[in-house]
C-alpha atoms as a PDB file:
ATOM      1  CA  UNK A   1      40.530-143.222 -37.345  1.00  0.00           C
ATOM      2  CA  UNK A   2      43.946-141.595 -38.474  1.00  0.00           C
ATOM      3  CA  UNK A   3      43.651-140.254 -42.016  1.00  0.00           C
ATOM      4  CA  UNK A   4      47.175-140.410 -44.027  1.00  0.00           C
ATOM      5  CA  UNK A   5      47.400-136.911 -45.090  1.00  0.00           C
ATOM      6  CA  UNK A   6      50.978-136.816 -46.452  1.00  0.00           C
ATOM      7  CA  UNK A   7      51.652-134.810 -49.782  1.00  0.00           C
ATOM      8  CA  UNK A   8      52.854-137.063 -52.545  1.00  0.00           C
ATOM      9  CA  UNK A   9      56.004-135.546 -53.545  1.00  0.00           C
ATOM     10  CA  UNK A  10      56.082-133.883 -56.697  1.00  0.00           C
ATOM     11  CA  UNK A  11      58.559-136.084 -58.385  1.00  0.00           C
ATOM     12  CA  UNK A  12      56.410-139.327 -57.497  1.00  0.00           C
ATOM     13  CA  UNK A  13      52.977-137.045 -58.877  1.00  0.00           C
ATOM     14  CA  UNK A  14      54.984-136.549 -62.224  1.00  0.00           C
ATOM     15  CA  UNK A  15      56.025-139.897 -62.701  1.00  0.00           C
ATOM     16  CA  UNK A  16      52.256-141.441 -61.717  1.00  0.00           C
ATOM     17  CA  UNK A  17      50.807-138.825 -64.652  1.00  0.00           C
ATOM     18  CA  UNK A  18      53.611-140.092 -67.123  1.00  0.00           C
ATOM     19  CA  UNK A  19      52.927-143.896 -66.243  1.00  0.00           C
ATOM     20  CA  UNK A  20      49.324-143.221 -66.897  1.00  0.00           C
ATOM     21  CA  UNK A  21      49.742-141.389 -70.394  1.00  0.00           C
ATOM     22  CA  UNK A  22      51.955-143.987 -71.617  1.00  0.00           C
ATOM     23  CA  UNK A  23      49.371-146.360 -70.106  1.00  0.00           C
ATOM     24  CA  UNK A  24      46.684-144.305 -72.099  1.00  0.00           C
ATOM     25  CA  UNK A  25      49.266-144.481 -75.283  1.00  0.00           C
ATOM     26  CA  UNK A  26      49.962-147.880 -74.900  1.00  0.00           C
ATOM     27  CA  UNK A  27      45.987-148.592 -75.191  1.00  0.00           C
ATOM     28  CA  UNK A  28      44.911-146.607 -78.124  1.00  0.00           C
ATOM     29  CA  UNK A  29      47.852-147.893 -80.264  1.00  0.00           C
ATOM     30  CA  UNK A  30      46.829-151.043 -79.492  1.00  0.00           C
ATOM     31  CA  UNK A  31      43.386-150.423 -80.281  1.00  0.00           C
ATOM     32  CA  UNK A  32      44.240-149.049 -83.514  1.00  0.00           C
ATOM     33  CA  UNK A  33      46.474-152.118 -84.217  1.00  0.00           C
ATOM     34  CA  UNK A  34      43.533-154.033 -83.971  1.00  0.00           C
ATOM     35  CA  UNK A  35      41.163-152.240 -85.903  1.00  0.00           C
ATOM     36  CA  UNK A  36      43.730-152.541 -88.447  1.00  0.00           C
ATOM     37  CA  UNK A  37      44.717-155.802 -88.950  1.00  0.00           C
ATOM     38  CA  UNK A  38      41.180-157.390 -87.811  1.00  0.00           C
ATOM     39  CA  UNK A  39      38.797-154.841 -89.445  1.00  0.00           C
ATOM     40  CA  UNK A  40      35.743-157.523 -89.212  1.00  0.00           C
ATOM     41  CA  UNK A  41      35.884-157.368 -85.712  1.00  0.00           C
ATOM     42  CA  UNK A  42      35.098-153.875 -85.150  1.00  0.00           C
ATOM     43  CA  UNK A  43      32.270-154.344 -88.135  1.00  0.00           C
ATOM     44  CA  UNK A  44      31.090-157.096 -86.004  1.00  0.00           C
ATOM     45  CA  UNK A  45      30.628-155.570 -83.373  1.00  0.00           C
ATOM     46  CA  UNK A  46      29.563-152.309 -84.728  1.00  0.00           C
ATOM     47  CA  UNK A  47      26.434-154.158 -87.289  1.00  0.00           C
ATOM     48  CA  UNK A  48      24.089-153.375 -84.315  1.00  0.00           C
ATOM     49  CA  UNK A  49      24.321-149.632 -84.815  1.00  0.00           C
ATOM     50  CA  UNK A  50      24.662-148.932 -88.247  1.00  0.00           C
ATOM     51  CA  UNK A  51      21.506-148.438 -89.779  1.00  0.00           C
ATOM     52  CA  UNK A  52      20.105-150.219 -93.387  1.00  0.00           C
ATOM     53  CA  UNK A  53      20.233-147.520 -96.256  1.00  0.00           C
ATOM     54  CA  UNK A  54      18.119-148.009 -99.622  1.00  0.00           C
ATOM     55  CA  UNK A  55      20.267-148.833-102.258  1.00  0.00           C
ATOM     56  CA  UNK A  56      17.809-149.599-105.238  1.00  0.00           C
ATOM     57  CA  UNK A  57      15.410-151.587-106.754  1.00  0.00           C
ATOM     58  CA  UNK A  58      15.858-154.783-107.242  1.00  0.00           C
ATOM     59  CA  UNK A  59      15.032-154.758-110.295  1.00  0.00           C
ATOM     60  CA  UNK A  60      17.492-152.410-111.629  1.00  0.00           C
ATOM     61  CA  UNK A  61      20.038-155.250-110.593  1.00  0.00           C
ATOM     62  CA  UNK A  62      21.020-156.711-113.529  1.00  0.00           C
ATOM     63  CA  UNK A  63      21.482-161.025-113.274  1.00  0.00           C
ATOM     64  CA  UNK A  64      24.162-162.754-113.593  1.00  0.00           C
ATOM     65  CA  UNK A  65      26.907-159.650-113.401  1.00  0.00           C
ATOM     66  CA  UNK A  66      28.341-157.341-110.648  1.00  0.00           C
ATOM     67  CA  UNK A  67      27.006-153.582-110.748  1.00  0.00           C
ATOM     68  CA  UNK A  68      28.373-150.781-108.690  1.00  0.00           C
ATOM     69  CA  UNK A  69      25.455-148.645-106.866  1.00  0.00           C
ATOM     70  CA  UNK A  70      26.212-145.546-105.746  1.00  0.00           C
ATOM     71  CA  UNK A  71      24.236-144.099-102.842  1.00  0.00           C
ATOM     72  CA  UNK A  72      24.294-141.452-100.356  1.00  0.00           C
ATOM     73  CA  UNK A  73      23.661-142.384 -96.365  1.00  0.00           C
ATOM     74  CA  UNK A  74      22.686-139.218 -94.447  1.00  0.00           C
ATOM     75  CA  UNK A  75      23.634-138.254 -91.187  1.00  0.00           C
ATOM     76  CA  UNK A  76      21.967-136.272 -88.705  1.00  0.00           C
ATOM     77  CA  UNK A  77      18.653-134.102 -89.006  1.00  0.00           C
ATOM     78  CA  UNK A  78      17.487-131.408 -89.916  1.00  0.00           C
ATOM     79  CA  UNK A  79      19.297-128.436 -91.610  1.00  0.00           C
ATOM     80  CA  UNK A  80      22.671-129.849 -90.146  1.00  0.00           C
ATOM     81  CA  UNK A  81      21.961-133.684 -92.358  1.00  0.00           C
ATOM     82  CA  UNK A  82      25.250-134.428 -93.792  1.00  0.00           C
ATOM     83  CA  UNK A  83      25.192-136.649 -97.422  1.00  0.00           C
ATOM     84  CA  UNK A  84      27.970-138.903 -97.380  1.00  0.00           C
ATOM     85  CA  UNK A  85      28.120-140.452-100.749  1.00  0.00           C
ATOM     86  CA  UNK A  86      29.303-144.167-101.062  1.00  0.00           C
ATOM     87  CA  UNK A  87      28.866-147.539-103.532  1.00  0.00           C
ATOM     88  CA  UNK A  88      28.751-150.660-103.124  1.00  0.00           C
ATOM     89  CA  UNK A  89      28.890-153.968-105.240  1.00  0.00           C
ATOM     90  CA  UNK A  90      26.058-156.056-106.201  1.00  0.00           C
ATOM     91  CA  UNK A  91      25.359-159.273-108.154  1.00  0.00           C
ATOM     92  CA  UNK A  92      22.180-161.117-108.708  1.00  0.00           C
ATOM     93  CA  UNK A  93      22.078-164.168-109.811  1.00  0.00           C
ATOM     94  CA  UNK A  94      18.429-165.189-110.213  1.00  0.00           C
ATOM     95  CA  UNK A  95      15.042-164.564-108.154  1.00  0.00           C
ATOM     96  CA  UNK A  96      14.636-164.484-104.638  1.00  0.00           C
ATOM     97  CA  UNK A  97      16.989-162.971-101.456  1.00  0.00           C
ATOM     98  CA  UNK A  98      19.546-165.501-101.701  1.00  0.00           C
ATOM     99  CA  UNK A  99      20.651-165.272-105.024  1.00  0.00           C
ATOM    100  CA  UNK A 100      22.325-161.606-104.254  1.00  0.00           C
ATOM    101  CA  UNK A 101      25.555-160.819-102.909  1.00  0.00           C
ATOM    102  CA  UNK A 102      26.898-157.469-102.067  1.00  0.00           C
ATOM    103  CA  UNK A 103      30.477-156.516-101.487  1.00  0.00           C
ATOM    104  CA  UNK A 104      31.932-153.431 -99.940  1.00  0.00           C
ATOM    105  CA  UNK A 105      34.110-151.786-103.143  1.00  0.00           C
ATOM    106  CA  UNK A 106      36.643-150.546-100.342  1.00  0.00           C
ATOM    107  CA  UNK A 107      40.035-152.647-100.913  1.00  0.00           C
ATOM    108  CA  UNK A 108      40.928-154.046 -97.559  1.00  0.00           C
ATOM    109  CA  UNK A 109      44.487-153.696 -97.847  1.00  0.00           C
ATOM    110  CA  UNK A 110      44.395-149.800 -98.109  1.00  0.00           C
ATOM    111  CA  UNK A 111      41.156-148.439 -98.509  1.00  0.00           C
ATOM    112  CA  UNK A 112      41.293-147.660-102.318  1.00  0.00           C
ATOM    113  CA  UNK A 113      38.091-148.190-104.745  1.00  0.00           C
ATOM    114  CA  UNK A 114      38.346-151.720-106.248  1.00  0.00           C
ATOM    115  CA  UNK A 115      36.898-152.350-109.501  1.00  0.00           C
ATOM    116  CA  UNK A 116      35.393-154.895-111.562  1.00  0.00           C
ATOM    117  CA  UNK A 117      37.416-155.883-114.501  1.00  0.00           C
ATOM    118  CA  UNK A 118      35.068-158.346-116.767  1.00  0.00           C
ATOM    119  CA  UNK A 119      37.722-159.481-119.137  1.00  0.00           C
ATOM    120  CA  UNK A 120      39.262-160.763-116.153  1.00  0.00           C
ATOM    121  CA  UNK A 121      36.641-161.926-114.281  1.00  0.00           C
ATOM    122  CA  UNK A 122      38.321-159.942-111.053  1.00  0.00           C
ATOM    123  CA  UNK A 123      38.143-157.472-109.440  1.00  0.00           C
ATOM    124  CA  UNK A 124      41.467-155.722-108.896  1.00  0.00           C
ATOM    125  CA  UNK A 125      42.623-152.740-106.626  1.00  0.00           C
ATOM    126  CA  UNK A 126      44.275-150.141-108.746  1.00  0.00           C
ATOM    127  CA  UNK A 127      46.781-149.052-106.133  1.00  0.00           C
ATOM    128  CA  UNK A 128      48.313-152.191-105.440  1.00  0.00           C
ATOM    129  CA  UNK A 129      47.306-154.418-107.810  1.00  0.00           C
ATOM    130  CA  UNK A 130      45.425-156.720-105.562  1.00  0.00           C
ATOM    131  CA  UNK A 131      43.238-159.378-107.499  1.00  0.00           C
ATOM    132  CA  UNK A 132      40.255-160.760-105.878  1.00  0.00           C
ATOM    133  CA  UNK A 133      38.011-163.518-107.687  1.00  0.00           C
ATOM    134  CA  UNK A 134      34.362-162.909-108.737  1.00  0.00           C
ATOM    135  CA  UNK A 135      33.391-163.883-105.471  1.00  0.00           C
ATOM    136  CA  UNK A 136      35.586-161.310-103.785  1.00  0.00           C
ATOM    137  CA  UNK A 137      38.198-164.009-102.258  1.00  0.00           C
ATOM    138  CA  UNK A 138      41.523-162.973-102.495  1.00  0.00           C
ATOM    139  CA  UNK A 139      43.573-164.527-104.925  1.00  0.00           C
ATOM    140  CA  UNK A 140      46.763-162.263-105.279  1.00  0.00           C
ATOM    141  CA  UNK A 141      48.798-159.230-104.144  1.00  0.00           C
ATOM    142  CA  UNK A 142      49.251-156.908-100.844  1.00  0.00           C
ATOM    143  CA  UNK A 143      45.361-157.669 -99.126  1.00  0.00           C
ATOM    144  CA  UNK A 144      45.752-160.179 -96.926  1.00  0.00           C
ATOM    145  CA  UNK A 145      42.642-160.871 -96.659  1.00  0.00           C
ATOM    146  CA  UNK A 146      38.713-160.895 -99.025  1.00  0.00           C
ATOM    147  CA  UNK A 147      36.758-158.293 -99.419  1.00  0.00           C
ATOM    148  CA  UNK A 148      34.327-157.303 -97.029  1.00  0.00           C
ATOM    149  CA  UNK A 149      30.264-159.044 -97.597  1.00  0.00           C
ATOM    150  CA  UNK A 150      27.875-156.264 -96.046  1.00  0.00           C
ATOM    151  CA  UNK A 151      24.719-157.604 -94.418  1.00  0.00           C
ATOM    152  CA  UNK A 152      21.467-156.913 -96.473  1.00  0.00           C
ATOM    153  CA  UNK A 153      17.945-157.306 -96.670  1.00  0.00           C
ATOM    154  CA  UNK A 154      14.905-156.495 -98.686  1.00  0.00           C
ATOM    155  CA  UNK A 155      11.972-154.825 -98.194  1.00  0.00           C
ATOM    156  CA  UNK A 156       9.041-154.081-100.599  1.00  0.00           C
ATOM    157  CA  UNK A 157      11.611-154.782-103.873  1.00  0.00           C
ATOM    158  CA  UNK A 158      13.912-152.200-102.700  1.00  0.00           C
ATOM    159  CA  UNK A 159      17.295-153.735-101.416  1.00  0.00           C
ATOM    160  CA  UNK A 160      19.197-152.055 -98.210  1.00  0.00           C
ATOM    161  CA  UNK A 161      22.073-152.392 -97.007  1.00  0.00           C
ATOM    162  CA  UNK A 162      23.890-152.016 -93.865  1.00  0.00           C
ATOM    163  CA  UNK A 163      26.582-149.745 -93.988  1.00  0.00           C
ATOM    164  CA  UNK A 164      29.369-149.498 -91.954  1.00  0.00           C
ATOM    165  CA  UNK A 165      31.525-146.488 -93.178  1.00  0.00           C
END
């Protein structure tokens, strides 16, 4: 059996590698599109990986208001752990699991820290001004969307939370 052992020339070899890093281009950009503009998906599909971090006591959560909790998640082991340090939003609103909610403080339109403004009952992105109601819905400005609800559970009074960076 014949074998086709003809050299491609080199003009046809440059133009194959420039179709495929366009192709390449073409693929992250879109993958990056979107990540942007559908965010949940990725978290979606990424819940299955990120691990529950211990966020406090559920105690310490006072009823009936939002509190911010800061916390650190730790990657790695070992001398080469890393502490990233984040926060997250939390409201209980009587006994038992279901009365808590936690939102992600990261404003989905940019990334920027929302916060909680009582006298508004909001909570509002200081970049952009983006307004969200007390039950993080979006209600007004640039987001185009709520914020983000992590998963949670809890375990011997201490409530973690799934992280997703």
């Amino acid at each position: 059996m014949a074998q086709d052992t003809t050299p491609v020339p080199r003009r046809r070899f440059l133009a194959i590698c420039a179709e495929l890093t366009a192709g390449l281009v073409g693929i992250a950009a879109v993958a990056y599109a979107v990540d942007y503009f559908f965010p949940r998906l990725r978290r979606r599909f990424g819940r299955s990986n990120a691990p529950f971090v211990a966020v406090c006591a559920i105690e310490s959560i006072p009823s009936g208001k939002w509190h911010m909790v800061n916390f650190d998640s730790i990657e790695g082991e070992g001398p080469k752990a890393v502490k990233h340090p984040h926060s997250v939003w939390v409201r209980r609103e009587g006994e038992g699991v279901d009365s808590i909610r936690v939102l992600s403080p990261i404003c989905p339109h940019k990334g920027c820290e929302v916060e909680w403004h009582a006298d508004q009952t909001a909570f509002v992105c200081p970049c952009h001004r983006g307004t969200f109601d007390v039950n993080g819905q979006y209600k007004s400005g640039p987001p185009r969307r709520s914020m983000d609800s992590l998963e949670f559970h809890v375990d011997q009074g201490q409530l973690l939370v799934q992280w997703l960076g």
